[in-house]
Structure formats: C-alpha cells, structure tokens
N, C-alpha and C. Protein backbone atom coordinates (compact mmCIF):
# COMPACT_ATOMS: atom_id res chain seq x y z
N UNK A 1 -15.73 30.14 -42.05
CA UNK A 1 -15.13 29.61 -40.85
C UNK A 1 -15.03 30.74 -39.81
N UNK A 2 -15.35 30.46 -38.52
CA UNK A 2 -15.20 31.13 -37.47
C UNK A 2 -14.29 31.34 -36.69
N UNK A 3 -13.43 32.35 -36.66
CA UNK A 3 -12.70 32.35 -35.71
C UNK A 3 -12.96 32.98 -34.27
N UNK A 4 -12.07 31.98 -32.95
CA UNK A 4 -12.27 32.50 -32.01
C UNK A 4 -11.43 34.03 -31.30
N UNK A 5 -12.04 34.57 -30.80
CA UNK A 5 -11.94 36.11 -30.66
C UNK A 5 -11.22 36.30 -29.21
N UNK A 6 -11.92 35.02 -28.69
CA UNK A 6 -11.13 35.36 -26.92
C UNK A 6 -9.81 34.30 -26.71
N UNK A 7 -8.94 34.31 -26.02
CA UNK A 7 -8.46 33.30 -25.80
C UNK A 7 -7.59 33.40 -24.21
N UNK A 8 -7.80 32.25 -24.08
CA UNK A 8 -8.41 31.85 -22.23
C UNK A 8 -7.14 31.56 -22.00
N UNK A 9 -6.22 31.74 -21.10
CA UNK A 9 -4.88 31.71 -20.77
C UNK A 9 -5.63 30.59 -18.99
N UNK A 10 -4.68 29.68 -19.19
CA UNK A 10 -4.95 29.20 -17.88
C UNK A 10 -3.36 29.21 -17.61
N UNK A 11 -3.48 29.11 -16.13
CA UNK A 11 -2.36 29.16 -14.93
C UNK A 11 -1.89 27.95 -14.10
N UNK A 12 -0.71 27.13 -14.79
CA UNK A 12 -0.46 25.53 -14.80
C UNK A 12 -0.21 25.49 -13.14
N UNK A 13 -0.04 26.60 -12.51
CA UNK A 13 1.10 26.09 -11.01
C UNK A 13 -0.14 25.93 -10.03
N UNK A 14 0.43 25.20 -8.70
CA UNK A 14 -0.54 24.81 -8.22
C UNK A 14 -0.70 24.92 -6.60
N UNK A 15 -0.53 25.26 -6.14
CA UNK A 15 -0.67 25.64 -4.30
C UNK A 15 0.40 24.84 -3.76
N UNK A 16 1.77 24.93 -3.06
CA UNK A 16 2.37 23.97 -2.50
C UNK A 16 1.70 23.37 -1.81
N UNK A 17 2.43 22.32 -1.17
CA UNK A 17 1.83 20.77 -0.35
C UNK A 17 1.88 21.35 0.72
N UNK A 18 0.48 21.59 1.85
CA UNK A 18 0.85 22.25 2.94
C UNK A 18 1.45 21.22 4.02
N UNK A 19 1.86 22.36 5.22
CA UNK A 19 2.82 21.48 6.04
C UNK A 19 2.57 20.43 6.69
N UNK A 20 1.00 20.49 7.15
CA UNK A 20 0.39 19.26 7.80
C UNK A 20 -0.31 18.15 6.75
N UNK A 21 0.07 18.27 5.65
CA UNK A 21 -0.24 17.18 4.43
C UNK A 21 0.10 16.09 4.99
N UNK A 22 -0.58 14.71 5.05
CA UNK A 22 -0.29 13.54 5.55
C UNK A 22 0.48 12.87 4.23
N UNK A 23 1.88 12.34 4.21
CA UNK A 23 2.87 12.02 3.30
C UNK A 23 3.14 10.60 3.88
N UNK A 24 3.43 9.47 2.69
CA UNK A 24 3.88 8.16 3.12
C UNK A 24 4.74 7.71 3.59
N UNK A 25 4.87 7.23 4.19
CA UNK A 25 6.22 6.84 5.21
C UNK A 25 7.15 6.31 4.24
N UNK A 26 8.57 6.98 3.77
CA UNK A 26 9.77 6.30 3.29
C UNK A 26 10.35 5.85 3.69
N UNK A 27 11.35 4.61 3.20
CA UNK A 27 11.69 2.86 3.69
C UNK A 27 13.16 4.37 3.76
N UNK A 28 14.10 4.23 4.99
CA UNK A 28 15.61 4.54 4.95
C UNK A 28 16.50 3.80 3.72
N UNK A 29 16.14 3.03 3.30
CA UNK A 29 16.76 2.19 2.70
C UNK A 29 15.79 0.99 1.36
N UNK A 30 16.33 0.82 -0.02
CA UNK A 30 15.83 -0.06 -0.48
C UNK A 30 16.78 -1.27 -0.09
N UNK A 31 18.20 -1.47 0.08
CA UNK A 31 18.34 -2.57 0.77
C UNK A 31 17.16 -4.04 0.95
N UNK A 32 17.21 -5.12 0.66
CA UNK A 32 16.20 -5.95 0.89
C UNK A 32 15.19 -5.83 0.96
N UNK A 33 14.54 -4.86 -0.31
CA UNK A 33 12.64 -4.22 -0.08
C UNK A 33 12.39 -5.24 -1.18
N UNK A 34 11.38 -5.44 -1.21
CA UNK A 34 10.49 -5.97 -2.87
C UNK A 34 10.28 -4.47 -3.36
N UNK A 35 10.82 -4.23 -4.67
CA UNK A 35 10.67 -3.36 -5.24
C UNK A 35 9.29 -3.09 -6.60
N UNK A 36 8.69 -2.59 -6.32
CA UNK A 36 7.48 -2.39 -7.16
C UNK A 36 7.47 -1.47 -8.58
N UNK A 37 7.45 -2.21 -9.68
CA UNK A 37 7.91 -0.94 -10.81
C UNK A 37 6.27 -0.93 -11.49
N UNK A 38 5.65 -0.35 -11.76
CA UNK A 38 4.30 -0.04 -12.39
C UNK A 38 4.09 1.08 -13.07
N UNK A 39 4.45 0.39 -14.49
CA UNK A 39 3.93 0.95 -15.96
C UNK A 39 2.82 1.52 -16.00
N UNK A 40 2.56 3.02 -16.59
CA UNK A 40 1.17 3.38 -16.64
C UNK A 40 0.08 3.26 -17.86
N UNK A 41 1.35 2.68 -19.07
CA UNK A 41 0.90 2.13 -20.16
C UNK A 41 1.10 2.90 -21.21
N UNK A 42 1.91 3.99 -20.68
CA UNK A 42 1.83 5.13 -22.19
C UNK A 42 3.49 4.05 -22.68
N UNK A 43 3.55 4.64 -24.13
CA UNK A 43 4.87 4.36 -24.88
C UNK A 43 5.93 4.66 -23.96
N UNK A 44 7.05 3.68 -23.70
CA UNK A 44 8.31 3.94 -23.06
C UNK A 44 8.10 3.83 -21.53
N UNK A 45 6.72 3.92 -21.07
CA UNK A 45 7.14 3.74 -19.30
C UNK A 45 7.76 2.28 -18.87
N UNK A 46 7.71 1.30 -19.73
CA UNK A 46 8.55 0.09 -19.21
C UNK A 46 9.81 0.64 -19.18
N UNK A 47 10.06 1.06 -20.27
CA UNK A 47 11.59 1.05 -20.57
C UNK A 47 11.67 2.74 -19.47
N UNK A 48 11.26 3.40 -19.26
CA UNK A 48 11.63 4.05 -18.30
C UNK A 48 12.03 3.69 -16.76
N UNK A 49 10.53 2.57 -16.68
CA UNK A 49 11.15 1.75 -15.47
C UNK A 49 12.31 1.22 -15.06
N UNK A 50 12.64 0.51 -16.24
CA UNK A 50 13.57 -0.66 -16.54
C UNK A 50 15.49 0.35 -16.17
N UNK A 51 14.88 1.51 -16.71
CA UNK A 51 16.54 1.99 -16.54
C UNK A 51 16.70 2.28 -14.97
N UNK A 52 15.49 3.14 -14.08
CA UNK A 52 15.25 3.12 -12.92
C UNK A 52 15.80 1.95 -12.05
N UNK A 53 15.15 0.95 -12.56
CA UNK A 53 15.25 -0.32 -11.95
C UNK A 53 17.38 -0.66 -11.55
N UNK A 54 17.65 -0.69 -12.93
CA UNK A 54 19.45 -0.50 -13.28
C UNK A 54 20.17 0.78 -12.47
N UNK A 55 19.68 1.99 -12.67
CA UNK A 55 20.39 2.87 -11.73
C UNK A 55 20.11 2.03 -10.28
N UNK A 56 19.12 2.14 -9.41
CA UNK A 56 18.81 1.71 -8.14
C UNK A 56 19.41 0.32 -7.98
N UNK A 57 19.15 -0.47 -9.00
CA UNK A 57 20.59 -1.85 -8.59
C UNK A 57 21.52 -2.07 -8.28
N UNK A 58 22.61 -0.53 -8.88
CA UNK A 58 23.60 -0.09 -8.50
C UNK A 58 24.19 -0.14 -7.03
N UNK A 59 23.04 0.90 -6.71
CA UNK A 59 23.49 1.37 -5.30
C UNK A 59 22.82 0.34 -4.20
N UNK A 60 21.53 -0.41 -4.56
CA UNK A 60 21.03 -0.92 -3.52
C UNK A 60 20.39 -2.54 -3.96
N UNK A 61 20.40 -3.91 -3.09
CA UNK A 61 20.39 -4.74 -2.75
C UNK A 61 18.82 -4.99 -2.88
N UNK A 62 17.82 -5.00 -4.11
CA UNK A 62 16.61 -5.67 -3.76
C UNK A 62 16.50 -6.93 -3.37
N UNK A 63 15.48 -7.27 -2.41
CA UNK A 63 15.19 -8.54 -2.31
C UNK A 63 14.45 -9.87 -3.19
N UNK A 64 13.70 -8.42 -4.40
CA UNK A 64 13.29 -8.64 -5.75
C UNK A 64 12.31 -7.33 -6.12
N UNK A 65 12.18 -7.61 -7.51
CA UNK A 65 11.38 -6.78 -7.91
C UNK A 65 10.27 -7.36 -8.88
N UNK A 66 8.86 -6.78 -8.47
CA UNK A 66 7.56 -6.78 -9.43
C UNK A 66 7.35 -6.10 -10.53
N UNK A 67 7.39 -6.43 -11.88
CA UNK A 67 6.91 -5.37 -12.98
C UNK A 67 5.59 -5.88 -13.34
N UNK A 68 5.03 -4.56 -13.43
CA UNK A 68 3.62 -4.52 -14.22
C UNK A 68 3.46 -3.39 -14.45
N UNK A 69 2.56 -3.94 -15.51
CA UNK A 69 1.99 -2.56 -16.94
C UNK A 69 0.33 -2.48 -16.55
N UNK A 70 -0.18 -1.25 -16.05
CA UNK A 70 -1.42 -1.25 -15.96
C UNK A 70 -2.26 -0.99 -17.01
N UNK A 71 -1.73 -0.56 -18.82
CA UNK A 71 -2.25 -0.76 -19.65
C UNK A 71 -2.70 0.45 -20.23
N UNK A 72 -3.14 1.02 -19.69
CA UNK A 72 -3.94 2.09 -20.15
C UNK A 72 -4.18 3.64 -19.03
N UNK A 73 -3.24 4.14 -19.89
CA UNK A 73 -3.26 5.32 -19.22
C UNK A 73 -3.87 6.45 -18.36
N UNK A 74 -5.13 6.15 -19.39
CA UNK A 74 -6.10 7.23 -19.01
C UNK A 74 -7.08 6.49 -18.12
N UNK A 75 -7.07 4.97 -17.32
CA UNK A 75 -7.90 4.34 -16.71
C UNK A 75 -6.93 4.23 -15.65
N UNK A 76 -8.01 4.49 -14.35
CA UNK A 76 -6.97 3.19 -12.78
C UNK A 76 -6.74 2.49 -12.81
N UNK A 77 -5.23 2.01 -12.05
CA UNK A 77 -5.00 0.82 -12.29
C UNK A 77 -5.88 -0.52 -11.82
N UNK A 78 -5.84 -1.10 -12.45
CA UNK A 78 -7.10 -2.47 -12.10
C UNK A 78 -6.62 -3.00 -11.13
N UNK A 79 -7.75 -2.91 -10.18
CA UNK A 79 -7.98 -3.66 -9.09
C UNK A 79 -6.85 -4.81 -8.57
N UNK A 80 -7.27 -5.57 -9.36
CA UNK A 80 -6.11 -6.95 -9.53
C UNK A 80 -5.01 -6.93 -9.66
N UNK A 81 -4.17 -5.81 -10.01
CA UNK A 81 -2.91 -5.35 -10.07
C UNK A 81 -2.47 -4.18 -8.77
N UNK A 82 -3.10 -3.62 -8.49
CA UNK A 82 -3.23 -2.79 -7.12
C UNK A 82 -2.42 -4.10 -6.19
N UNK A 83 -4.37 -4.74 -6.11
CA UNK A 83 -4.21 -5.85 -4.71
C UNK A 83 -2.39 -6.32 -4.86
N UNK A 84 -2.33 -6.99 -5.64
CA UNK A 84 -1.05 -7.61 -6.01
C UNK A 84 0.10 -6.84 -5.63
N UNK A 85 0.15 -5.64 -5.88
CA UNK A 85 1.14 -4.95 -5.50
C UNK A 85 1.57 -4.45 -4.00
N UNK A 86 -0.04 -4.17 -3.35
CA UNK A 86 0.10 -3.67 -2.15
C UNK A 86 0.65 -5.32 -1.35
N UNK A 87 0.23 -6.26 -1.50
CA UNK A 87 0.34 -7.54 -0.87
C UNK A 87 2.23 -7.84 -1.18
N UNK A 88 2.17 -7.52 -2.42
CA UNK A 88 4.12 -8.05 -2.77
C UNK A 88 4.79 -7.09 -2.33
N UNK A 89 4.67 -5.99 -2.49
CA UNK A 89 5.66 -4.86 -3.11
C UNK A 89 5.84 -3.86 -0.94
N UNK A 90 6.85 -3.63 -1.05
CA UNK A 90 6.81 -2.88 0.39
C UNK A 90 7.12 -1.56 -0.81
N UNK A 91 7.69 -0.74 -1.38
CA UNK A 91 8.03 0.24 -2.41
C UNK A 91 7.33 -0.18 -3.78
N UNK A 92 6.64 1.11 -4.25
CA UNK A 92 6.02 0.87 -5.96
C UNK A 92 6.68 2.20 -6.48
N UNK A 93 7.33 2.10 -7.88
CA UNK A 93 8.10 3.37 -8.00
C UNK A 93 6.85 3.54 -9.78
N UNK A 94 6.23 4.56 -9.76
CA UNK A 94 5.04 4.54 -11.21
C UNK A 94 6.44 5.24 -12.86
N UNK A 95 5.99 5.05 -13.61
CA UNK A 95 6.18 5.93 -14.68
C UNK A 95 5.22 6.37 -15.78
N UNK A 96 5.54 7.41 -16.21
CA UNK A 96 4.44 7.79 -17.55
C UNK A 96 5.56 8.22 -18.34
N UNK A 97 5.27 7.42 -19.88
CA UNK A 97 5.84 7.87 -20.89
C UNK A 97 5.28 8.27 -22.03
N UNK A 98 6.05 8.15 -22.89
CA UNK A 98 5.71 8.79 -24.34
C UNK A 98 7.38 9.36 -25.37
C-alpha cells in the first residue's frame, strides 16, 4: 500500500462581498408576506424550516406560508418548484441539513 507523501492544505475563507455587489431587496417587514420555506432535501431541513417558520410566527403576521422539499441536495431545484415559488412566495427562506 501506498502512502501519500504530500498533503495539500486548502484555505476555506473567501473574499468578502464587495461593496458594489448587487444584493436583493429586503421586505421591512414579514407582516402579511407569503412566506416561502424550501427544503434542500438533506436530513432535518424540513424540520429546520419548520422551527424557523414557529420562531418568525411569533413576532410576525404571515399572510401564509409555502413548504417545499426540492429533494435532492446535490441537484437544482426543479424548475417546477422554482416557477411556483417565485409566482407565490414574495420571501423564500432555504435550509440544509443533516
């Protein structure tokens, strides 16, 4: 058996967001939004959603909320679930679990 001799150190951090980065416009308020919760499909992102969903109920007044699970992690979310969201949802809040 071979062992390897070098070992490659990589460097996780990543350039801050510069200042003229174009960023999405945030609602002042969830107050009366359709709220968008979208699962990324790993173990626990529902239920990560789901507590999200309960804190933010607390403090703020949805007008409703969309859940969906896009299934599979390591794929984009499908088309058909996008469309759906951008058309319902004025806010989509994602999770990844495990």
């Amino acid at each position: 058996m071979a062992t390897a001799t070098r070992l490659q150190v990589l460097d996780p951090t990543v350039e801050p967001i510069p200042v003229n980065a174009v960023v999405a416009p945030r609602p002042e308020t969830l107050d009366g939004t359709v709220v968008g919760l979208l699962a990324n499909g790993k173990h626990n992102s529902p239920e990560i959603l789901e507590m999200v969903q309960e804190i933010l109920a607390d403090r703020y007044d949805f007008k409703s909320v969309v859940v969906r699970n896009k299934g599979n992690a390591s794929r984009p979310c499908p088309k058909h679930i996008m469309d759906e969201m951008i058309e319902e949802c004025d806010v989509v809040i994602t999770a990844s679990g495990d």
